[in-house]
Protein backbone atom coordinates (compact mmCIF):
# COMPACT_ATOMS: atom_id res chain seq x y z
CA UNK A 1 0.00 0.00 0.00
CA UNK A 2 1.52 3.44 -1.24
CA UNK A 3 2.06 5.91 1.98
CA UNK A 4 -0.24 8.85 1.98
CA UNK A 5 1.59 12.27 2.19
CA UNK A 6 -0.99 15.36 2.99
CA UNK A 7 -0.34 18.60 3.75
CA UNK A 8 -2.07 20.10 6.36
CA UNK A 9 -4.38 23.20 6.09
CA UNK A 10 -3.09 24.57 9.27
CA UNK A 11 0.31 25.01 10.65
CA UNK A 12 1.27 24.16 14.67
CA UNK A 13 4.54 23.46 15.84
CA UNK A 14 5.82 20.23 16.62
CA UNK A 15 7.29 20.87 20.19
CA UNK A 16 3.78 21.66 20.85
CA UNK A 17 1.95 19.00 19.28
CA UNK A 18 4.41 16.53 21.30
CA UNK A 19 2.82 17.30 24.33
CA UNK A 20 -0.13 15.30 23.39
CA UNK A 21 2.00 11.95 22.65
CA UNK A 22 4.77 12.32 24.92
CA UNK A 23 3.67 9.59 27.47
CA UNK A 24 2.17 7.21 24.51
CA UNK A 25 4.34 4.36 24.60
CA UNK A 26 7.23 4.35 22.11
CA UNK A 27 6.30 7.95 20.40
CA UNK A 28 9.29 9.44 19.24
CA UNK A 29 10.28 12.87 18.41
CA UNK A 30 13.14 13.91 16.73
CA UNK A 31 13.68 17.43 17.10
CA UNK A 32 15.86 20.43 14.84
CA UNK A 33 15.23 23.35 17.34
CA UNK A 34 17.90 25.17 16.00
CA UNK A 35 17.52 27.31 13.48
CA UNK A 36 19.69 26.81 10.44
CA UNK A 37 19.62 24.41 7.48
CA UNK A 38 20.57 21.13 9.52
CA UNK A 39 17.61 22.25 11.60
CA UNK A 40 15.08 22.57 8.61
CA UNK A 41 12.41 19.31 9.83
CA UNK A 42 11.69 18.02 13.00
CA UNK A 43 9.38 14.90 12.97
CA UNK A 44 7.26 12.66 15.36
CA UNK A 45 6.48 9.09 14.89
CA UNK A 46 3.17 7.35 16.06
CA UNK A 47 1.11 4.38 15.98
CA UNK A 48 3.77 1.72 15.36
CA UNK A 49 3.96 -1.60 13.34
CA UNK A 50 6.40 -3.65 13.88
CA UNK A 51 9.63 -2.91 16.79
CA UNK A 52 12.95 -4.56 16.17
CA UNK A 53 15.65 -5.20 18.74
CA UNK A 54 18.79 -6.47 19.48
CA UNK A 55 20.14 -7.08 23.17
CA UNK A 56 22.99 -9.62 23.94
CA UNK A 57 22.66 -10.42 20.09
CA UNK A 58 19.15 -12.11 19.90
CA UNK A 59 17.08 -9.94 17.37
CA UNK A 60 13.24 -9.59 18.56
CA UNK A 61 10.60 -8.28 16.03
CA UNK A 62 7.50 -6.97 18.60
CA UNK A 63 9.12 -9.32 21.39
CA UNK A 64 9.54 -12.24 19.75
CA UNK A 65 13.23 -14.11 19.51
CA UNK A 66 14.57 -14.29 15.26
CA UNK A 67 16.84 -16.65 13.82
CA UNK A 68 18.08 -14.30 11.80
CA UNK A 69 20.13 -11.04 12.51
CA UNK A 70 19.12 -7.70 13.73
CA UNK A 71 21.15 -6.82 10.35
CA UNK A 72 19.27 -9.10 8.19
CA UNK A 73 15.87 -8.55 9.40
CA UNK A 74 16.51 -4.54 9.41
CA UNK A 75 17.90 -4.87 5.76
CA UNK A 76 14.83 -7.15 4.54
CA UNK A 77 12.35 -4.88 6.10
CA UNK A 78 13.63 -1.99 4.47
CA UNK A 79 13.68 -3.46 0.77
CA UNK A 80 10.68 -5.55 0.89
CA UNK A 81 8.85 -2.26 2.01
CA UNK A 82 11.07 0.18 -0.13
CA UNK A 83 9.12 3.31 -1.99
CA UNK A 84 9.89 6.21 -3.54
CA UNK A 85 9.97 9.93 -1.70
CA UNK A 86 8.80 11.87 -4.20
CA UNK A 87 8.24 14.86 -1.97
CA UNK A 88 10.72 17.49 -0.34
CA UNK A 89 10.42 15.47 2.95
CA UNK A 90 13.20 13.64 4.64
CA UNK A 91 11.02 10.88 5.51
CA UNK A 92 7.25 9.68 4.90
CA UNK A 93 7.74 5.90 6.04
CA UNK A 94 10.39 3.61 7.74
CA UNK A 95 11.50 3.41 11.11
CA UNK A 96 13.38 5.55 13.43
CA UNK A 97 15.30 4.43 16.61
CA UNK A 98 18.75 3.95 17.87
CA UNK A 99 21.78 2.05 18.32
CA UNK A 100 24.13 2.02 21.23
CA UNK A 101 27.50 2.19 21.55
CA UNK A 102 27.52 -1.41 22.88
CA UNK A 103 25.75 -2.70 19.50
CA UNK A 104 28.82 -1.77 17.55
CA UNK A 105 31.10 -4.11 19.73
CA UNK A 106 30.21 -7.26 18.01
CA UNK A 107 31.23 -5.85 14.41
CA UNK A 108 34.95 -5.83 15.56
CA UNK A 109 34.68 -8.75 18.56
CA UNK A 110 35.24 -6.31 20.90
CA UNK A 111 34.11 -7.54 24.26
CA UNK A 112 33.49 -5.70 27.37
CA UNK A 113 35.28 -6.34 30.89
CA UNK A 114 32.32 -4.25 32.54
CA UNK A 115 29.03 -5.89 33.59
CA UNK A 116 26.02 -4.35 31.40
CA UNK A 117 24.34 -2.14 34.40
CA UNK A 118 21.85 -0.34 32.32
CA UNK A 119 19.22 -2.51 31.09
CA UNK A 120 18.03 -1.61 27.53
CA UNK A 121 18.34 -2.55 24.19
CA UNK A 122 21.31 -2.66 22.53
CA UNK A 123 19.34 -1.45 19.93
CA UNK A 124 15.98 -0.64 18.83
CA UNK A 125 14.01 0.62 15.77
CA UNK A 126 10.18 1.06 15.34
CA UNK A 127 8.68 1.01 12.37
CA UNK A 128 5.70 3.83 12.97
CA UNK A 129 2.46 3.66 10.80
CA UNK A 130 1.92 7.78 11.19
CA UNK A 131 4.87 10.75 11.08
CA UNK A 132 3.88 13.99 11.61
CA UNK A 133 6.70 16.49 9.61
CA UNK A 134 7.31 20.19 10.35
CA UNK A 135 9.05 22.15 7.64
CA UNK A 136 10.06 24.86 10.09
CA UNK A 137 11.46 27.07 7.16
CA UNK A 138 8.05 27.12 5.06
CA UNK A 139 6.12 26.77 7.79
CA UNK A 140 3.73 24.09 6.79
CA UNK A 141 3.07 20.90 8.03
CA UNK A 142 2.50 17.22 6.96
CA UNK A 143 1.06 14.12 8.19
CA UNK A 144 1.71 10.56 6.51
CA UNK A 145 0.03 7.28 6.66
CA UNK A 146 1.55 3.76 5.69
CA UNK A 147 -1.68 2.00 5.96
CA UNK A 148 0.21 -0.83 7.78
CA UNK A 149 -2.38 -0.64 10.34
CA UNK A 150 -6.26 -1.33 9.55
CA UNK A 151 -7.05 1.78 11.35
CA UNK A 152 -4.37 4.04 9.66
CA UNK A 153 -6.47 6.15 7.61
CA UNK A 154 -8.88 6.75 10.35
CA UNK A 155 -6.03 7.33 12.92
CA UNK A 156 -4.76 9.56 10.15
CA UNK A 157 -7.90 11.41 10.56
CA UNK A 158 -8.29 12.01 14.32
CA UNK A 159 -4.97 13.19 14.35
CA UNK A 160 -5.25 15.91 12.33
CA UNK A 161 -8.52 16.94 14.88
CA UNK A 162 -6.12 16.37 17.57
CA UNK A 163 -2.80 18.60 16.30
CA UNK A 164 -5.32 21.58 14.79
CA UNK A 165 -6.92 21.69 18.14
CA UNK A 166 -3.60 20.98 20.06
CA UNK A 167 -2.64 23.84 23.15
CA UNK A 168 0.50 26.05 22.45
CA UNK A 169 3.09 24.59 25.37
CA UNK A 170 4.18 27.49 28.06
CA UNK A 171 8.45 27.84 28.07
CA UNK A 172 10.10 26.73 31.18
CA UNK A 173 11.99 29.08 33.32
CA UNK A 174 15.27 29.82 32.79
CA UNK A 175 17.74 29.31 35.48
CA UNK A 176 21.39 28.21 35.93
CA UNK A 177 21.77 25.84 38.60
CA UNK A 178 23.33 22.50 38.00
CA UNK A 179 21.91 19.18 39.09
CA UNK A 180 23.94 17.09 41.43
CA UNK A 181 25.75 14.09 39.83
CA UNK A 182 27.60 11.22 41.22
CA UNK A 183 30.28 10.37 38.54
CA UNK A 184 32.14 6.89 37.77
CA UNK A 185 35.19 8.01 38.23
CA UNK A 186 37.03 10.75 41.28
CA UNK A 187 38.73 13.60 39.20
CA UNK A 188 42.54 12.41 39.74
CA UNK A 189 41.24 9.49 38.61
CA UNK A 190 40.12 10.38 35.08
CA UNK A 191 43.34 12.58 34.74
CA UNK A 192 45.28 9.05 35.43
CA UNK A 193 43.16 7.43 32.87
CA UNK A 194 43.63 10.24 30.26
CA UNK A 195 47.55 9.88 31.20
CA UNK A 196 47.67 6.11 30.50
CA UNK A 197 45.85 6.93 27.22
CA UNK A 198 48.45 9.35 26.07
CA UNK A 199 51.04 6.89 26.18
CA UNK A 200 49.19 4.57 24.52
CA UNK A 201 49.81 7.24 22.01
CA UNK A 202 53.36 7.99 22.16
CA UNK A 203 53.68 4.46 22.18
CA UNK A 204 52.54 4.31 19.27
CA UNK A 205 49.07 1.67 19.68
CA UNK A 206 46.94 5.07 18.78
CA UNK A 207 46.64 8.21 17.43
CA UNK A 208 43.49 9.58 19.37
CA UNK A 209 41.05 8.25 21.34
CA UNK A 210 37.57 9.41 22.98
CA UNK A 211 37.81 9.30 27.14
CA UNK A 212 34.39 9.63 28.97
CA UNK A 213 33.24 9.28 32.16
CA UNK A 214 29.80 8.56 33.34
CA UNK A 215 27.41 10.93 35.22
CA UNK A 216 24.63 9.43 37.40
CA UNK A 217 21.85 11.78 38.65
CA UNK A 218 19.11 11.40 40.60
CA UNK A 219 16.33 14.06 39.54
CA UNK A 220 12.77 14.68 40.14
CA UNK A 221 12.26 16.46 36.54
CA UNK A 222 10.38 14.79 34.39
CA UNK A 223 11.95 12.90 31.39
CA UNK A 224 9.64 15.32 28.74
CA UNK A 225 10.49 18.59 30.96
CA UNK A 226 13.53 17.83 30.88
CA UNK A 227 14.05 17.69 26.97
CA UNK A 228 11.84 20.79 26.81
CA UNK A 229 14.27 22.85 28.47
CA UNK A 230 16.68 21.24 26.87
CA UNK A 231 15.10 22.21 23.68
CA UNK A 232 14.56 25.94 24.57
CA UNK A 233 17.88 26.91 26.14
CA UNK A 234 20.38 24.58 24.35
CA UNK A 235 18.89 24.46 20.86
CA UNK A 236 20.39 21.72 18.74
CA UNK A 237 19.88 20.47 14.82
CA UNK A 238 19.68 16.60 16.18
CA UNK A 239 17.56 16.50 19.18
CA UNK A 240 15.58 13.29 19.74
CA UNK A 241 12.92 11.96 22.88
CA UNK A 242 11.95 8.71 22.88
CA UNK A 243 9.46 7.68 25.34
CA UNK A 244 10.50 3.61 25.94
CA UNK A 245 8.51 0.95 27.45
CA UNK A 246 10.65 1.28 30.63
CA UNK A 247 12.95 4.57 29.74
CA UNK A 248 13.31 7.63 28.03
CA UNK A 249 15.50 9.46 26.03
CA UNK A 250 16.36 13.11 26.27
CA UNK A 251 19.05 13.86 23.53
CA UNK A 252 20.20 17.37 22.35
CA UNK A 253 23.13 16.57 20.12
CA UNK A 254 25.04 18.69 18.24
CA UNK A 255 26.47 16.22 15.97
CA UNK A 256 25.79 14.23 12.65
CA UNK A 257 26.78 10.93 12.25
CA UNK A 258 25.41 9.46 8.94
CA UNK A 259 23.12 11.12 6.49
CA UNK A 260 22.19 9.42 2.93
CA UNK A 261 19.87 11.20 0.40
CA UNK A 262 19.88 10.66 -3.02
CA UNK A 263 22.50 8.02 -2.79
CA UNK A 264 24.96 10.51 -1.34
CA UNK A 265 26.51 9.64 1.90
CA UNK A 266 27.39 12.57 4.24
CA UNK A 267 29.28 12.77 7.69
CA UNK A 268 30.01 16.16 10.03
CA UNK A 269 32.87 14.71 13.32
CA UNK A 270 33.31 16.85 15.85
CA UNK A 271 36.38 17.36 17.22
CA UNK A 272 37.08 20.17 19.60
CA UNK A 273 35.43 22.48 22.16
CA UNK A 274 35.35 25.88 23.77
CA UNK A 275 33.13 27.24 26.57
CA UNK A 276 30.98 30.58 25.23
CA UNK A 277 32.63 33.59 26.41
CA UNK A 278 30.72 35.61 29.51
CA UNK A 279 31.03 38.73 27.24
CA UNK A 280 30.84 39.22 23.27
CA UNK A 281 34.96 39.80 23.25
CA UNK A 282 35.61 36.75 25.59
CA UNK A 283 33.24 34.92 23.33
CA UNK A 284 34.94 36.02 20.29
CA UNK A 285 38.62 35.18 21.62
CA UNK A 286 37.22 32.00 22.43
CA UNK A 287 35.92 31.18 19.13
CA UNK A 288 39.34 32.54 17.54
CA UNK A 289 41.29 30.38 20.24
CA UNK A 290 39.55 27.01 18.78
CA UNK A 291 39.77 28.28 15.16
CA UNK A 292 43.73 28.17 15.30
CA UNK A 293 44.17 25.45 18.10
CA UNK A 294 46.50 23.47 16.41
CA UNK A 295 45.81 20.33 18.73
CA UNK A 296 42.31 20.31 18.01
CA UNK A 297 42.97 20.67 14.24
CA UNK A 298 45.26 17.84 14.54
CA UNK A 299 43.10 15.95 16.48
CA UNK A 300 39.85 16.56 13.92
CA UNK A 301 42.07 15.97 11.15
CA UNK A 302 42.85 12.30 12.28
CA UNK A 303 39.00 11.40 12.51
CA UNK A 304 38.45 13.41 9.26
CA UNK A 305 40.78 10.59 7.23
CA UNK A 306 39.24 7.60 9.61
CA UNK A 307 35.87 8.66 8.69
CA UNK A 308 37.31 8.80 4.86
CA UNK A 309 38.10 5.34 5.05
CA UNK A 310 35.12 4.05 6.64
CA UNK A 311 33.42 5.43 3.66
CA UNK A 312 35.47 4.13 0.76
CA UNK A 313 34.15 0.52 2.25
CA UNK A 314 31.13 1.18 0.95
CA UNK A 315 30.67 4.01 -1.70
CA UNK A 316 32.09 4.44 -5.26
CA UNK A 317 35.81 5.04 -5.80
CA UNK A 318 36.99 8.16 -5.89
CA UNK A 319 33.48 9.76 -4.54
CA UNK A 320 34.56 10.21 -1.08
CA UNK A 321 35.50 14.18 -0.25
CA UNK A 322 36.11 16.33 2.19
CA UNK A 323 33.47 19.29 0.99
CA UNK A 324 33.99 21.61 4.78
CA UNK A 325 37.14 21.97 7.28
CA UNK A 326 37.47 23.32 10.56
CA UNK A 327 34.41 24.87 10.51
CA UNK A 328 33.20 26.61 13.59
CA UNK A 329 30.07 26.17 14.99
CA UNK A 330 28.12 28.48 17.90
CA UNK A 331 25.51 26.29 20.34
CA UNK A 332 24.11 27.99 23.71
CA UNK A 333 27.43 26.73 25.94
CA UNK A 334 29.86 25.95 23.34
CA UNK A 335 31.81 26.50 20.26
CA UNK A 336 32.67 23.04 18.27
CA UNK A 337 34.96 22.53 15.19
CA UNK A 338 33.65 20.24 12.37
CA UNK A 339 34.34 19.09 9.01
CA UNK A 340 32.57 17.75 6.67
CA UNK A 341 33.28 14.26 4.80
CA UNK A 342 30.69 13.14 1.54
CA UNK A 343 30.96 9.89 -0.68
CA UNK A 344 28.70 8.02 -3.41
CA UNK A 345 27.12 5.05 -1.55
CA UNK A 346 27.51 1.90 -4.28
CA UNK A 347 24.52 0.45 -5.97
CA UNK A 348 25.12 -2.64 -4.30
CA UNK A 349 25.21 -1.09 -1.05
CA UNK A 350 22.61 -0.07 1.51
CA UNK A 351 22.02 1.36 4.90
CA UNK A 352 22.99 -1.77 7.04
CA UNK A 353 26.10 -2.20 4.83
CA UNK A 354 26.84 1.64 5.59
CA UNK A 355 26.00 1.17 9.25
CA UNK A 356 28.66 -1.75 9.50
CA UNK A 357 31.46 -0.08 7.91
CA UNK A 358 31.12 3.43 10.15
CA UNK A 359 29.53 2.24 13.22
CA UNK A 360 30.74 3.66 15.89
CA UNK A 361 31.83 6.51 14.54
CA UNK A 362 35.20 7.83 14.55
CA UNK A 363 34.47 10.61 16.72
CA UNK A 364 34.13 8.89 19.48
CA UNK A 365 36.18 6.23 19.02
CA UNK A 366 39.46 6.75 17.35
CA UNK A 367 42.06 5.78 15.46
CA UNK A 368 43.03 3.16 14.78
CA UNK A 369 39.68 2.21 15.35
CA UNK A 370 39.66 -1.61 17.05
CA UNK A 371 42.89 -0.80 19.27
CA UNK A 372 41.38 2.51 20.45
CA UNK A 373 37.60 0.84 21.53
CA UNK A 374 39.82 -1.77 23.08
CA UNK A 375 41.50 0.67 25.01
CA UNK A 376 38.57 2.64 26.05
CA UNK A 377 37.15 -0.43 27.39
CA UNK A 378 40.23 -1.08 29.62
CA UNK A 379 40.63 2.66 30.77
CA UNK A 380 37.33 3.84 31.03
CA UNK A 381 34.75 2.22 34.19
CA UNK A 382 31.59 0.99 32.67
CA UNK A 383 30.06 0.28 29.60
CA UNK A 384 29.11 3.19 27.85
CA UNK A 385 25.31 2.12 26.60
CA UNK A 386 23.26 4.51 24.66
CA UNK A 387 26.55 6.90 25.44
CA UNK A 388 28.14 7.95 21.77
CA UNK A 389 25.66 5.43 19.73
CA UNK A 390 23.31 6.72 17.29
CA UNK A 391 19.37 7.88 17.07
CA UNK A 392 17.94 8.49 13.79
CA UNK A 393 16.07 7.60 11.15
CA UNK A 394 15.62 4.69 8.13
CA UNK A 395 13.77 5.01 5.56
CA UNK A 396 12.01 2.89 2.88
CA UNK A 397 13.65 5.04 0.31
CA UNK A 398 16.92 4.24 0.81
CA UNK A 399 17.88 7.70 2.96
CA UNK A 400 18.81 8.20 6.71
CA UNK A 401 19.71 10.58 8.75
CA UNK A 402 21.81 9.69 12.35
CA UNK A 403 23.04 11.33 15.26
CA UNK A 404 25.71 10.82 17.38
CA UNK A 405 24.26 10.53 20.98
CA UNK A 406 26.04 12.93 22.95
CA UNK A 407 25.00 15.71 25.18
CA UNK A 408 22.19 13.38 26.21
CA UNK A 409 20.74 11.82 29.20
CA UNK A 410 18.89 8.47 29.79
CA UNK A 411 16.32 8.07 32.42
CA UNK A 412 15.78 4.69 33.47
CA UNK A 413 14.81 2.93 36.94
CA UNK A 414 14.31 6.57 38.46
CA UNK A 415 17.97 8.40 37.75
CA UNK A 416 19.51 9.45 34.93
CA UNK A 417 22.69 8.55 32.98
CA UNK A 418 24.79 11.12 30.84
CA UNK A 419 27.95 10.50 29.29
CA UNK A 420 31.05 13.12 28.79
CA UNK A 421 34.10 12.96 27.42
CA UNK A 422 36.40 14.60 24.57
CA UNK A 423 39.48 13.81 22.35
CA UNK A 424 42.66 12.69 23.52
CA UNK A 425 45.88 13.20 21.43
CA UNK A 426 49.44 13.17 23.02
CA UNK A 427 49.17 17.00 23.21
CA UNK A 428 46.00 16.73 25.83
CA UNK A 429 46.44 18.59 29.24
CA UNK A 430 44.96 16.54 32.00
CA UNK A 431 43.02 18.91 33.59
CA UNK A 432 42.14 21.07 30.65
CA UNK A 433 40.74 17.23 28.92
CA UNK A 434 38.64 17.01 32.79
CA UNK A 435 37.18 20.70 33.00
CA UNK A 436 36.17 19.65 29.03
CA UNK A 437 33.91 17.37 30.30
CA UNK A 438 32.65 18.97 32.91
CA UNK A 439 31.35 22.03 30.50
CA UNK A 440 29.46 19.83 28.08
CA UNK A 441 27.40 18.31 30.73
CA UNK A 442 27.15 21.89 31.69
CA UNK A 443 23.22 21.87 29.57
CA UNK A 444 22.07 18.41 30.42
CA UNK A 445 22.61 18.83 34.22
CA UNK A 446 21.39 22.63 34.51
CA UNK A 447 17.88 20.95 32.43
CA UNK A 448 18.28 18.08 35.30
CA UNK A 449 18.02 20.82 38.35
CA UNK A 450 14.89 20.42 39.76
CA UNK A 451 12.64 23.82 39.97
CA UNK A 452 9.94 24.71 42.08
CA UNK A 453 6.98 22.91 40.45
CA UNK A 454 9.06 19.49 39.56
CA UNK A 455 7.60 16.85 41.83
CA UNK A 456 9.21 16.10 44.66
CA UNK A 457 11.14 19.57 44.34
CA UNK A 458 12.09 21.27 47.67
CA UNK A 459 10.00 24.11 48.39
């Protein structure tokens, strides 16, 4: 059955129209609150059809244990089911979901030394029979039906009564305290860790490798509030919530992983970060001090040719360029530097194969690739879960578009888990590599601090 695209008569936000699915089991939103090109759609998926998971490496389609791969299954779904796009639209049907930084372990044999303390799946993608599309430039809006569902065009229907007549949301207060964490490792600790990493380095096992730590943080805010002032104070082109059976996602990432359209592979790393300024020439000395940072350029220009070679696995030869370098980029508490890496994805290639040959990605990996995730896992002190995986989407046309899950937090079993860590070449300072971390949980942890009107907030 041929998806239904229709344009709506009306035009409401979809941070708003969220509101009215955010507790519906499995909705997703993924989210471009800011305001630039990368930040053109944001899109919310309802009413799904089929869920497919992986944990432990037993795929499950709607609960049920497969013979076959997660790979396989994901790969079969997406061609038996594929259709054209024929509109303007990044997606009108397929599935969007995530994978975790521990799903990528089994592509190199990479096992873990730490026990798996955070109990989701490795990873998970829904296949959603309704996706609600906000073209924030025009201003217009679209709603699309599969018809996988016997109710779809009905559903279809009653939605549209239920975003026309849907409230416009209130903005949370502003504030700037921090939530209390409890991290996984003491600071003098980490610095030791980052130490043993650098010579790792000058021995010569590694070039550059990603060090993080793991915040824990026990909040009253609710998982939805939280991504909402997430959303409105730390804007970001690759937000995502995703309300699981038994957790949530609140993601505000700055960073692309993988993006296909129209057979063209793109990827943006990030590599390197300064704190905003307090005025507009501290801000602007900051920006100029990342700009010529010669470690960070270094240290982006090793993932730049890792990420090169992941893609000349699977697109055509000679397609794969760099098109952007250095660039620097302005978010509410930081400045990053990022380049920009395209390639022609093969005919005989598609999204799974692409997955496989880039997954994780470079940036938070390193290079060499196995021999710097091998190192992480002896260095660092637990797995790092959803932590620097992907969210995104996959659709039936052949296109995706994927994060890389940082700047994020994960609610499950009443706390929250957030990830931080940066870049380490032999040039890293200790503490500088530390206080690094520190400032990107800076917007995740001030969205955690509970406010009067959070249950369970002090009064």
């Amino acid at each position: 059955m041929k998806t239904l695209v229709r344009e709506l008569p009306f035009y409401r936000e979809t941070s708003d129209i969220f509101g009215l699915f955010a507790e519906t089991p499995l909705s997703v939103f993924l989210d471009s609150s800011l305001k630039n090109e990368m930040g053109r759609y944001s899109i919310i998926g309802l009413n799904p059809w089929l869920t497919v998971t992986e944990e432990d490496q037993i795929c499950r389609c709607c609960g049920v244990p497969q013979r076959e791969s997660f790979e396989k299954i994901m790969a079969d779904c997406l061609r038996k089911h594929r259709e054209e796009n024929p509109t303007h639209l990044p997606l009108i049907s397929g599935a969007v979901g995530y994978f975790s930084y521990d799903y990528g372990r089994k592509f190199e044999k990479i096992s873990s030394r730490h026990d798996k303390d955070i109990q989701i799946p490795d990873a998970l993608f829904v296949f959603y029979d309704n996706y609600i599309i906000e073209d924030k430039k025009e201003k217009k809006l679209w709603l699309t039906a599969c018809g996988k569902l016997k109710a779809a065009r009905k559903s279809a229907e009653e939605l549209t009564l239920q975003i026309q007549n849907c409230p416009k949301a209130s903005l949370p207060a502003k504030h700037c305290e921090l939530a209390d964490f409890l991290p996984n490792f003491q600071k003098e600790e980490y610095k030791q860790a980052i130490d043993q990493m650098i010579s790792y380095i000058t021995e010569g096992d590694i070039y550059i490798a990603n060090m993080t730590q793991q915040l824990k943080v026990s909040s009253p805010v609710a998982p939805y509030d939280a991504f909402r002032y997430l959303r409105t104070y730390n804007p970001s082109p690759f937000g995502a919530y995703l309300n699981g059976e038994d957790f949530q996602i609140v993601c505000s990432s700055p960073e692309r992983f993988l993006r296909v359209k129209d057979g063209w592979v793109e990827t943006r790393p990030i590599k390197g970060t300064r704190k905003r300024g307090s005025s507009p020439a501290e801000d602007a000395a900051l920006r100029t001090e990342l700009e010529n940072s010669g470690k960070d350029r270094s240290e982006l220009l090793m993932v730049v040719d890792l990420e090169r070679n992941d893609l000349n696995h699977v697109c055509e030869p000679g397609s794969v360029k760099v098109t952007e370098h250095f660039a620097v980029e302005a978010y509410a508490t930081v400045f990053h530097l990022v380049s920009t890496i395209v390639g022609k994805l093969r005919a005989d290639m598609g999204i799974m194969d692409l997955i496989r040959a880039a997954f994780p990605g470079g940036s938070i990996t390193g290079t060499p690739k196995i021999r710097a995730m091998e190192i992480i896992d002896q260095l660092e002190h637990g797995r790092r879960s959803l932590y620097t995986g992907s969210i995104g989407y996959l659709a039936f046309d052949g296109s995706c578009d994927l994060n890389i899950v940082i700047r994020t937090a994960l609610h499950t079993d009443g706390n929250y888990h957030l990830g931080v860590g940066g870049g380490i070449t032999c040039e890293s300072d200790l503490e500088f590599e530390y206080e690094e971390t520190l400032q990107k949980a800076r917007a995740v942890l001030e969205a955690l601090y509970p406010q009067k009107g959070d249950a369970h907030a002090e009064d």
